[in-house]
PDB file of N, CA and C in Angstrom:
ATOM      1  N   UNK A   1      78.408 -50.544 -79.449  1.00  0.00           N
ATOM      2  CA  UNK A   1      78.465 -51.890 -79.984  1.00  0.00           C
ATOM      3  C   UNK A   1      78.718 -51.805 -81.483  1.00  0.00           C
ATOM      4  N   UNK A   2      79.394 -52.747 -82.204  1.00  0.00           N
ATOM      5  CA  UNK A   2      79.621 -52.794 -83.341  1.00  0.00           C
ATOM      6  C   UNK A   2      79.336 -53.877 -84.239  1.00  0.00           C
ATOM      7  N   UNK A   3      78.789 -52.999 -84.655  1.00  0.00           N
ATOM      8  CA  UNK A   3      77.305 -54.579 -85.982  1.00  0.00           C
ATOM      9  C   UNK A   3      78.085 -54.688 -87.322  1.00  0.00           C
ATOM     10  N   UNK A   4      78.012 -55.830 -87.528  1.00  0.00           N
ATOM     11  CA  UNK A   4      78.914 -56.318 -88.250  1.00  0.00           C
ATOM     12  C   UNK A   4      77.883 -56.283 -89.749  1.00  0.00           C
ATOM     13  N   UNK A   5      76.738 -56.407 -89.923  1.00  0.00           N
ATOM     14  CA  UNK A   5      76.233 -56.204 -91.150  1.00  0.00           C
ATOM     15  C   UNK A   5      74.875 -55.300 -90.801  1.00  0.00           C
ATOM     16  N   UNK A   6      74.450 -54.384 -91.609  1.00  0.00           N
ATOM     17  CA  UNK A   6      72.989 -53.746 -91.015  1.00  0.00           C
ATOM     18  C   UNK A   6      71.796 -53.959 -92.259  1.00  0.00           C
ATOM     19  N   UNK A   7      70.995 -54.912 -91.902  1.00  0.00           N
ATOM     20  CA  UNK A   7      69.681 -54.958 -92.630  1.00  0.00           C
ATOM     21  C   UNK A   7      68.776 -53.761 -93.067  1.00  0.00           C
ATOM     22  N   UNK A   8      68.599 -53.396 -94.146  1.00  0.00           N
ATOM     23  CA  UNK A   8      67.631 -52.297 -94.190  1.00  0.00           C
ATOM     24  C   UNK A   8      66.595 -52.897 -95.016  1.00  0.00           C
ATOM     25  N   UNK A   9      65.753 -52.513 -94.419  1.00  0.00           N
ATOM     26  CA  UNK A   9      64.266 -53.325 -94.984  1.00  0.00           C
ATOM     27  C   UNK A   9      62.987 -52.636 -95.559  1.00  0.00           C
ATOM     28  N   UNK A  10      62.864 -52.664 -96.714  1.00  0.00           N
ATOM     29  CA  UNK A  10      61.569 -51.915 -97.379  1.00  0.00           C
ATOM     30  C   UNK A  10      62.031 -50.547 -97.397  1.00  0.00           C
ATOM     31  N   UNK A  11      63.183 -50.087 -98.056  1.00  0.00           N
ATOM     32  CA  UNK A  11      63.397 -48.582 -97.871  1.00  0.00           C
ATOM     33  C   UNK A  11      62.878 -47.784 -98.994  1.00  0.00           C
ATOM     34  N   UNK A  12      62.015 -46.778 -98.882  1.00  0.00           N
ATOM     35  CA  UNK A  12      61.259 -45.926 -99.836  1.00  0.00           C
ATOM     36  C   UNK A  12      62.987 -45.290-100.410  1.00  0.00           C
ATOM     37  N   UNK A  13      62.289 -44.421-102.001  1.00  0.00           N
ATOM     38  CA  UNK A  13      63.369 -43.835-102.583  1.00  0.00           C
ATOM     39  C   UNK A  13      63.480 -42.630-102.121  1.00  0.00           C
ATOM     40  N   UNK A  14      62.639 -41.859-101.161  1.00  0.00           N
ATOM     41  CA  UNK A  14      62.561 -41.259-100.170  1.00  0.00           C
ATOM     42  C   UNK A  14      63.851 -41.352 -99.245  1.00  0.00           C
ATOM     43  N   UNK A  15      63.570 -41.858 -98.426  1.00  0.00           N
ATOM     44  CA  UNK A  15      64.506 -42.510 -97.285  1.00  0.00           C
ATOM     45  C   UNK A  15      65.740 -42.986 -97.449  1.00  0.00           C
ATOM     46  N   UNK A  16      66.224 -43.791 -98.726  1.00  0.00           N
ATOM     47  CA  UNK A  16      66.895 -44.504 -98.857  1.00  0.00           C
ATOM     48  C   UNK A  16      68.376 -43.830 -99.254  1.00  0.00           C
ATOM     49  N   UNK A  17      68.829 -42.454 -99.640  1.00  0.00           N
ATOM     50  CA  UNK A  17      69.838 -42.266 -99.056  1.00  0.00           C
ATOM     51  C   UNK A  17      69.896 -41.751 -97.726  1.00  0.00           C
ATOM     52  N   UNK A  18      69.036 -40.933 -97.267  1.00  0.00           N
ATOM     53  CA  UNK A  18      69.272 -40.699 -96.040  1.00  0.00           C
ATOM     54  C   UNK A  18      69.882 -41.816 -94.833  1.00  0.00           C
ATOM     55  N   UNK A  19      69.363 -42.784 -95.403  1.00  0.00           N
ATOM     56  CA  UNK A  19      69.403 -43.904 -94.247  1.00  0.00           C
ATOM     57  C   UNK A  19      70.695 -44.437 -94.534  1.00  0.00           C
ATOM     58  N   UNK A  20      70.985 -44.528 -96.029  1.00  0.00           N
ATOM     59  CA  UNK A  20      72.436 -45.618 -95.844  1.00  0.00           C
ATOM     60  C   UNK A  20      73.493 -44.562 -95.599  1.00  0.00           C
ATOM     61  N   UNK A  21      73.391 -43.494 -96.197  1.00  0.00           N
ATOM     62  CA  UNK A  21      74.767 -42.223 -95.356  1.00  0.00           C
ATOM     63  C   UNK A  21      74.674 -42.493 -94.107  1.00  0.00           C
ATOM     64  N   UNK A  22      73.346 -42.623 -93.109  1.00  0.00           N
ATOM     65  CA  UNK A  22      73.691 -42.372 -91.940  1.00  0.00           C
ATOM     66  C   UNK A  22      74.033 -43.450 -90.873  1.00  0.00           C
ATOM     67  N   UNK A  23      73.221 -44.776 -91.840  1.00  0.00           N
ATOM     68  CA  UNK A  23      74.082 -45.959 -91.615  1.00  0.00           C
ATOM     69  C   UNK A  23      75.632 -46.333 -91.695  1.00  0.00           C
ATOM     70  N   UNK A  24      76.120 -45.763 -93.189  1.00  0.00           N
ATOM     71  CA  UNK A  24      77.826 -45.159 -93.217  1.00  0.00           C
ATOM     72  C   UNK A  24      78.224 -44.901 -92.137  1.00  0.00           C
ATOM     73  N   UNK A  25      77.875 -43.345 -91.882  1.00  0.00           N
ATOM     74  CA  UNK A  25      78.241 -43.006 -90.377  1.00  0.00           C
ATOM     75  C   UNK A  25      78.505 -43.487 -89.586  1.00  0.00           C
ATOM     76  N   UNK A  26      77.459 -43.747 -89.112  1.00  0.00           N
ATOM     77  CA  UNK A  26      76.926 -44.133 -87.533  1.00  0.00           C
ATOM     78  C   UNK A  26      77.703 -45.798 -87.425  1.00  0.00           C
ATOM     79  N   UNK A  27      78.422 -46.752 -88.459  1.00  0.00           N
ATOM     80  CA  UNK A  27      78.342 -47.479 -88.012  1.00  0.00           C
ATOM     81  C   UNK A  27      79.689 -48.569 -89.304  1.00  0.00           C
ATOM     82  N   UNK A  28      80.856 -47.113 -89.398  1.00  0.00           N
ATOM     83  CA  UNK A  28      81.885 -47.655 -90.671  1.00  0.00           C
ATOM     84  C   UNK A  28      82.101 -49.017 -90.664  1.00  0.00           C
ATOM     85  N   UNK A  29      82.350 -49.396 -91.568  1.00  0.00           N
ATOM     86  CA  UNK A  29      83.093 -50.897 -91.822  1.00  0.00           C
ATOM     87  C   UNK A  29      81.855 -51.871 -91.819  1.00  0.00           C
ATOM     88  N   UNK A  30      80.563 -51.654 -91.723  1.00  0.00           N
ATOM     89  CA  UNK A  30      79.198 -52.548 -91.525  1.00  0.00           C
ATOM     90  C   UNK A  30      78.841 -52.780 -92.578  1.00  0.00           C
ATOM     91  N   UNK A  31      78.872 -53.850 -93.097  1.00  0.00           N
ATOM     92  CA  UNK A  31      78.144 -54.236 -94.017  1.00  0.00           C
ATOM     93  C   UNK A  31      76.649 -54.025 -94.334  1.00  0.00           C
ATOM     94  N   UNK A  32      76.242 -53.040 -95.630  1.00  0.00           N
ATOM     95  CA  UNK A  32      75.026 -52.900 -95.555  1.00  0.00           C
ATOM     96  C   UNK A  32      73.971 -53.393 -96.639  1.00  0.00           C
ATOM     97  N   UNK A  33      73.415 -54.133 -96.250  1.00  0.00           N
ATOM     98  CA  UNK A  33      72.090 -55.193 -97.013  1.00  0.00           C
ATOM     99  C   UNK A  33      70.985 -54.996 -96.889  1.00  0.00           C
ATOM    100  N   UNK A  34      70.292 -54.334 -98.184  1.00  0.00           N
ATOM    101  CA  UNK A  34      69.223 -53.866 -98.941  1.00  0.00           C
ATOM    102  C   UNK A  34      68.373 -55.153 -98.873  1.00  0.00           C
ATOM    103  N   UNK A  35      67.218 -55.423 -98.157  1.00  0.00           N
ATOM    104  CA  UNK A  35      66.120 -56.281 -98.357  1.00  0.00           C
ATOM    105  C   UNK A  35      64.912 -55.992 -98.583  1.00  0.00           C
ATOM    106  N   UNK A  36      64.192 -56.516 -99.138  1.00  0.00           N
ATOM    107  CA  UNK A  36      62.973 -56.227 -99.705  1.00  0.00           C
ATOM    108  C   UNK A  36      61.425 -56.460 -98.077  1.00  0.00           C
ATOM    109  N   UNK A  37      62.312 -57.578 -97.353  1.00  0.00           N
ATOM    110  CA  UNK A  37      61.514 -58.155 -96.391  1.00  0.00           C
ATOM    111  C   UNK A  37      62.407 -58.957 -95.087  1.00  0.00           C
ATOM    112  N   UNK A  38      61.762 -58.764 -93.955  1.00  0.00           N
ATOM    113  CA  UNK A  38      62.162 -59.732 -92.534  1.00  0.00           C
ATOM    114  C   UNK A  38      62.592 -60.711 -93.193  1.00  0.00           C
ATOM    115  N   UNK A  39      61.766 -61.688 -94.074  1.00  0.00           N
ATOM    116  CA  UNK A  39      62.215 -62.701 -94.119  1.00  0.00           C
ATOM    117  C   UNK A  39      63.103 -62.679 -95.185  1.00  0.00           C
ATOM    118  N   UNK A  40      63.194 -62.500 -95.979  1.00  0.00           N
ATOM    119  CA  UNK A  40      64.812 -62.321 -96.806  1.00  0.00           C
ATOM    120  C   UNK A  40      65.973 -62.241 -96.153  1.00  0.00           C
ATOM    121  N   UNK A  41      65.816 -61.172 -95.194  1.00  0.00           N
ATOM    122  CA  UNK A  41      66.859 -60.696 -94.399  1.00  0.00           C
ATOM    123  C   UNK A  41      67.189 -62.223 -93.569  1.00  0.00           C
ATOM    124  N   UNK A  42      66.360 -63.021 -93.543  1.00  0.00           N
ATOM    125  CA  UNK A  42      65.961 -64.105 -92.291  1.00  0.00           C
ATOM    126  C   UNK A  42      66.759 -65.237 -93.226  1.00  0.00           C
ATOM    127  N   UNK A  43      66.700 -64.927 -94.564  1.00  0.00           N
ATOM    128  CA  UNK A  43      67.938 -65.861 -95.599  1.00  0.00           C
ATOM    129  C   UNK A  43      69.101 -66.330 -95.112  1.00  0.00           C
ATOM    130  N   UNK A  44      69.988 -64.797 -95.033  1.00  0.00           N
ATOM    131  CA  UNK A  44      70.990 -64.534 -94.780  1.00  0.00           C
ATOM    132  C   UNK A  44      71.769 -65.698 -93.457  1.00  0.00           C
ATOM    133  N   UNK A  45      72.572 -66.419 -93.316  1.00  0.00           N
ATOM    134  CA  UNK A  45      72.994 -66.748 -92.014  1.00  0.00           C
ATOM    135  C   UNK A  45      73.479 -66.044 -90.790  1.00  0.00           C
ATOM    136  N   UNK A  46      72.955 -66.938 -89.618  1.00  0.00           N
ATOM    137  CA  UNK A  46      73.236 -65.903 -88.270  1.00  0.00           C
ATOM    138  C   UNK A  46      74.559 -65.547 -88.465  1.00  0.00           C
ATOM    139  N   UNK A  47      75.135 -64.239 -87.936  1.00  0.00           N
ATOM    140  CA  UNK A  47      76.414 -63.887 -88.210  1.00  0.00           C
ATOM    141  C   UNK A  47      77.019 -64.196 -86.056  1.00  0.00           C
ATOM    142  N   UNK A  48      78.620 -63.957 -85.855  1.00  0.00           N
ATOM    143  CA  UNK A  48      79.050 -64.255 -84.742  1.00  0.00           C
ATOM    144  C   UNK A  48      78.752 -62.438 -84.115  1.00  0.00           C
ATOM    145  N   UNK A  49      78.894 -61.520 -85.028  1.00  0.00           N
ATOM    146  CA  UNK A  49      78.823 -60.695 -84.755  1.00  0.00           C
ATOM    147  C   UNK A  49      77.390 -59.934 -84.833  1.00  0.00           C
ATOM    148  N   UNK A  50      77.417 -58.987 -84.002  1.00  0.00           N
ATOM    149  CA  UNK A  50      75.674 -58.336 -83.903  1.00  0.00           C
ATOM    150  C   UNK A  50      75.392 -57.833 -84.712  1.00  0.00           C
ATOM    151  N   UNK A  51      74.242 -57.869 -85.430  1.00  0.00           N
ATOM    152  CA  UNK A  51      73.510 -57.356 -86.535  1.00  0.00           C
ATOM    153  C   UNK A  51      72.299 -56.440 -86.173  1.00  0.00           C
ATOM    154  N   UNK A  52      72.365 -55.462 -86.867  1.00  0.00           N
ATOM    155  CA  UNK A  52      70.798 -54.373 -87.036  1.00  0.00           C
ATOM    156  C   UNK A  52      70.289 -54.296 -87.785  1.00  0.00           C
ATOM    157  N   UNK A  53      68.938 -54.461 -87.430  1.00  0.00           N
ATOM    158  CA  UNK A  53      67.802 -54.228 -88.399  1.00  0.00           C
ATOM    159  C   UNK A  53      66.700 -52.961 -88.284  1.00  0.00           C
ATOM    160  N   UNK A  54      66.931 -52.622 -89.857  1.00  0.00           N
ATOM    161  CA  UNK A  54      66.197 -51.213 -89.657  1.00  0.00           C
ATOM    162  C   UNK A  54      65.107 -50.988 -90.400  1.00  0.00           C
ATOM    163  N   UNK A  55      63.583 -51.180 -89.969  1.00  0.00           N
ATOM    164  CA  UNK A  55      62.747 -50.952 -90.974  1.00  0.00           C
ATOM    165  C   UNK A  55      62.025 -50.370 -90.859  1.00  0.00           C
ATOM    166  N   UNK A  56      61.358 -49.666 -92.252  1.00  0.00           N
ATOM    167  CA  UNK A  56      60.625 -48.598 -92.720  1.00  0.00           C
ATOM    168  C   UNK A  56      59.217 -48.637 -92.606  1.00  0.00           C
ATOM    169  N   UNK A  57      58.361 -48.294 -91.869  1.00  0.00           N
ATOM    170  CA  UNK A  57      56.903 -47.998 -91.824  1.00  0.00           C
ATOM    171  C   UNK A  57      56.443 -49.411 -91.889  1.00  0.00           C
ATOM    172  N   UNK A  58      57.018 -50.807 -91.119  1.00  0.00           N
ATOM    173  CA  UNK A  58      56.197 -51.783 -90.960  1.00  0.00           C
ATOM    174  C   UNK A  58      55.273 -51.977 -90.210  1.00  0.00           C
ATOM    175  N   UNK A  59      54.640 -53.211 -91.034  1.00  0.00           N
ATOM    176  CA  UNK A  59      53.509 -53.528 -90.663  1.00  0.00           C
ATOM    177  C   UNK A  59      53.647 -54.676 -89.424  1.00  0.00           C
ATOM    178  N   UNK A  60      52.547 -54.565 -88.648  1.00  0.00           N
ATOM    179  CA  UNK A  60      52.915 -55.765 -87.801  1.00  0.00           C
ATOM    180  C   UNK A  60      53.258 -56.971 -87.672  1.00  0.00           C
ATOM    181  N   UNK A  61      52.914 -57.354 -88.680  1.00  0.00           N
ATOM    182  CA  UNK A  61      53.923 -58.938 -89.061  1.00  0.00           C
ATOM    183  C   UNK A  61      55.113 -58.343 -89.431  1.00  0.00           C
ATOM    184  N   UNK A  62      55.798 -57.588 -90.240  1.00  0.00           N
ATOM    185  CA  UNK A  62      57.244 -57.401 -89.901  1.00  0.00           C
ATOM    186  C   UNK A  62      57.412 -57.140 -89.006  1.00  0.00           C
ATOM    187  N   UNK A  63      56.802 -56.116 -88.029  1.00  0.00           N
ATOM    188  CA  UNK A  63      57.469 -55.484 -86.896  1.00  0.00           C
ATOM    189  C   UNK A  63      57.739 -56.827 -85.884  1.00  0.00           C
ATOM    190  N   UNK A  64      56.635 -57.604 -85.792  1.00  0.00           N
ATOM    191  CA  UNK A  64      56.894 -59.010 -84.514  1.00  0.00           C
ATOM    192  C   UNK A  64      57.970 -59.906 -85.364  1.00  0.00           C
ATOM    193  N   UNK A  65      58.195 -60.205 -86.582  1.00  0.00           N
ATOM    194  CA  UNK A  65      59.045 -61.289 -87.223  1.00  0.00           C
ATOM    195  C   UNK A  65      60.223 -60.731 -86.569  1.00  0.00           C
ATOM    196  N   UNK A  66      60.397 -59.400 -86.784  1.00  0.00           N
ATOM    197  CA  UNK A  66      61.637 -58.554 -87.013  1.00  0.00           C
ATOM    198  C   UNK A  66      62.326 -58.830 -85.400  1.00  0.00           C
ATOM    199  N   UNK A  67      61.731 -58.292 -84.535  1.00  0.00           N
ATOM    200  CA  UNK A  67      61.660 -58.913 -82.925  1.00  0.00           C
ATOM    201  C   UNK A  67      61.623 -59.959 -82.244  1.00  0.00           C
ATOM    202  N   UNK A  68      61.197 -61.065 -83.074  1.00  0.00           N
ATOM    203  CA  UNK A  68      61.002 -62.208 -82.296  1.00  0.00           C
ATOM    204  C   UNK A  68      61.729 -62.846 -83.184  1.00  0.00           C
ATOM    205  N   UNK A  69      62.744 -62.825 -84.016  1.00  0.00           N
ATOM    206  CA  UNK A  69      63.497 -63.443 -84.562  1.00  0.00           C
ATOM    207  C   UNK A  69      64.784 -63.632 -83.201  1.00  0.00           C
ATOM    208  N   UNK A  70      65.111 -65.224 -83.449  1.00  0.00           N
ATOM    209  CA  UNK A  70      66.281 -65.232 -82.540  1.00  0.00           C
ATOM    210  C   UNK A  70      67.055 -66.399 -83.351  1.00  0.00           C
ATOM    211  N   UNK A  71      68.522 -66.329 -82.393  1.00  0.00           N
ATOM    212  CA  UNK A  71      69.665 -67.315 -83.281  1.00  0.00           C
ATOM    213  C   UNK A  71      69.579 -68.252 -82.949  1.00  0.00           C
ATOM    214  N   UNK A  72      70.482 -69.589 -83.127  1.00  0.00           N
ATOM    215  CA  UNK A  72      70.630 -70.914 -82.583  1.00  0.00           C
ATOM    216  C   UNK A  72      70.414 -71.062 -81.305  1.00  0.00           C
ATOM    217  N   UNK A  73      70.842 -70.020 -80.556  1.00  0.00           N
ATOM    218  CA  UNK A  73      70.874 -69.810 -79.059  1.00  0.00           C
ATOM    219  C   UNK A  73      69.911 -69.216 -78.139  1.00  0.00           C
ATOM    220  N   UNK A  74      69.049 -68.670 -79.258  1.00  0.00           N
ATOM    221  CA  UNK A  74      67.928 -68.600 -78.668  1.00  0.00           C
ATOM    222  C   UNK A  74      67.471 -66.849 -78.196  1.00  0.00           C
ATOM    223  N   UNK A  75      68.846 -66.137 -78.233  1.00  0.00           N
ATOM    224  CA  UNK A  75      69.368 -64.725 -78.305  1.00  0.00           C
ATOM    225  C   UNK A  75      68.498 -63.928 -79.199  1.00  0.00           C
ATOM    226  N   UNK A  76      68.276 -62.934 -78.945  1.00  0.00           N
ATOM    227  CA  UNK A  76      68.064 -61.950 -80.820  1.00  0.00           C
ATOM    228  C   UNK A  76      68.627 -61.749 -81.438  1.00  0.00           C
ATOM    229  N   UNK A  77      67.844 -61.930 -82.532  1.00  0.00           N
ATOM    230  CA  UNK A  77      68.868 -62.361 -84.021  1.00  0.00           C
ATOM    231  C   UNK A  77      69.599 -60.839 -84.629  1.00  0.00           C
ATOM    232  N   UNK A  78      69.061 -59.575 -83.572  1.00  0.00           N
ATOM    233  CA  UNK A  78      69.721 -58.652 -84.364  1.00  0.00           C
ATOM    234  C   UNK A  78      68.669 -57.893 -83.798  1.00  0.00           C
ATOM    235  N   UNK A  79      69.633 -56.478 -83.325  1.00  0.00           N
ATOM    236  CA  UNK A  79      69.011 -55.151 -83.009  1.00  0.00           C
ATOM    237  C   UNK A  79      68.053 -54.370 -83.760  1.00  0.00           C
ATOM    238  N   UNK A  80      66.659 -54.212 -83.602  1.00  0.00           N
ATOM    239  CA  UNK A  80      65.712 -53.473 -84.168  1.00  0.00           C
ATOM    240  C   UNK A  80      65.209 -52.275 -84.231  1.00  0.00           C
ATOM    241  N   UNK A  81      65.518 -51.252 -85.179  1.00  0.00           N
ATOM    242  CA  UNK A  81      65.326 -50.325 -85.292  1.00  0.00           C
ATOM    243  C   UNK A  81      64.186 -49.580 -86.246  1.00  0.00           C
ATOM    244  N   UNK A  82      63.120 -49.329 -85.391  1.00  0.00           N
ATOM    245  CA  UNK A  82      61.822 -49.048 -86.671  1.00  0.00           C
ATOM    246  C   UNK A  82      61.754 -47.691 -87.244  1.00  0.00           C
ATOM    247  N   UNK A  83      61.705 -47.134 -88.240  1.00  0.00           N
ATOM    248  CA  UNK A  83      61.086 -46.143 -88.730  1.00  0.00           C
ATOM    249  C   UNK A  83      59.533 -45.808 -89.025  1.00  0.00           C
ATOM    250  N   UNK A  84      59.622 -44.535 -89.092  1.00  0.00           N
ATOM    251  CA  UNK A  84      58.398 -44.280 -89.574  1.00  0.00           C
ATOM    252  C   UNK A  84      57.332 -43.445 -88.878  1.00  0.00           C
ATOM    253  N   UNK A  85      56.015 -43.159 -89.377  1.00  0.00           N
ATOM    254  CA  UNK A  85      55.277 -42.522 -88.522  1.00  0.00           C
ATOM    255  C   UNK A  85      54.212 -43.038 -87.045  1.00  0.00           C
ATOM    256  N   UNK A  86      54.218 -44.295 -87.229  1.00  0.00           N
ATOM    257  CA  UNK A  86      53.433 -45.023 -86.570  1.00  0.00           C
ATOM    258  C   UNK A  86      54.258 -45.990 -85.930  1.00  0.00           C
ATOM    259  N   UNK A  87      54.628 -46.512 -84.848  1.00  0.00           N
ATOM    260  CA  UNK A  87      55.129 -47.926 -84.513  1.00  0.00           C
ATOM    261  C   UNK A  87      53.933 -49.193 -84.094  1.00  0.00           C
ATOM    262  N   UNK A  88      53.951 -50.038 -85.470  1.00  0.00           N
ATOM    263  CA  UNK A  88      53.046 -51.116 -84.531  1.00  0.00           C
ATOM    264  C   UNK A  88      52.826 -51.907 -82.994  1.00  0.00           C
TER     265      UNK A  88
END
């Protein structure tokens, strides 16, 4: 599938090239948007095309925002991808 923009959310200076090279990679021509939070990212308007979201060692209110976010249609608002050592 091909995601048309990829959210990265709370990325340590750690992590944070690793993740957007491999975001590069894994996923050319994607637009990639640095957010501080779910809901920032939640700013942005629904796109026609699928979006991923990738975040770093959240906490459970991001992790459920991040998931239970859906579009006009009622769909998910975008593929979730968690990092980290723990999954809430």
């Amino acid at each position: 599938m091909r995601h048309n923009r990829l959210f990265l959310v709370k990325m340590s200076p750690v992590a944070r090239p690793v993740t957007l090279a491999a975001a590069a990679a894994a996923f050319p021509g994607a637009r990639i948007l640095e957010v501080a939070t779910v809901d920032e990212a939640a700013q942005h308007p629904a796109s026609r095309q699928p979006d991923l979201m990738v975040l770093a060692d959240p906490d459970e209110i991001a992790a459920a925002r991040a998931v239970q976010a859906a579009d006009s249609g009622g769909l998910p608002r975008w593929a979730v991808v968690i990092l980290g050592d723990s999954v809430p």
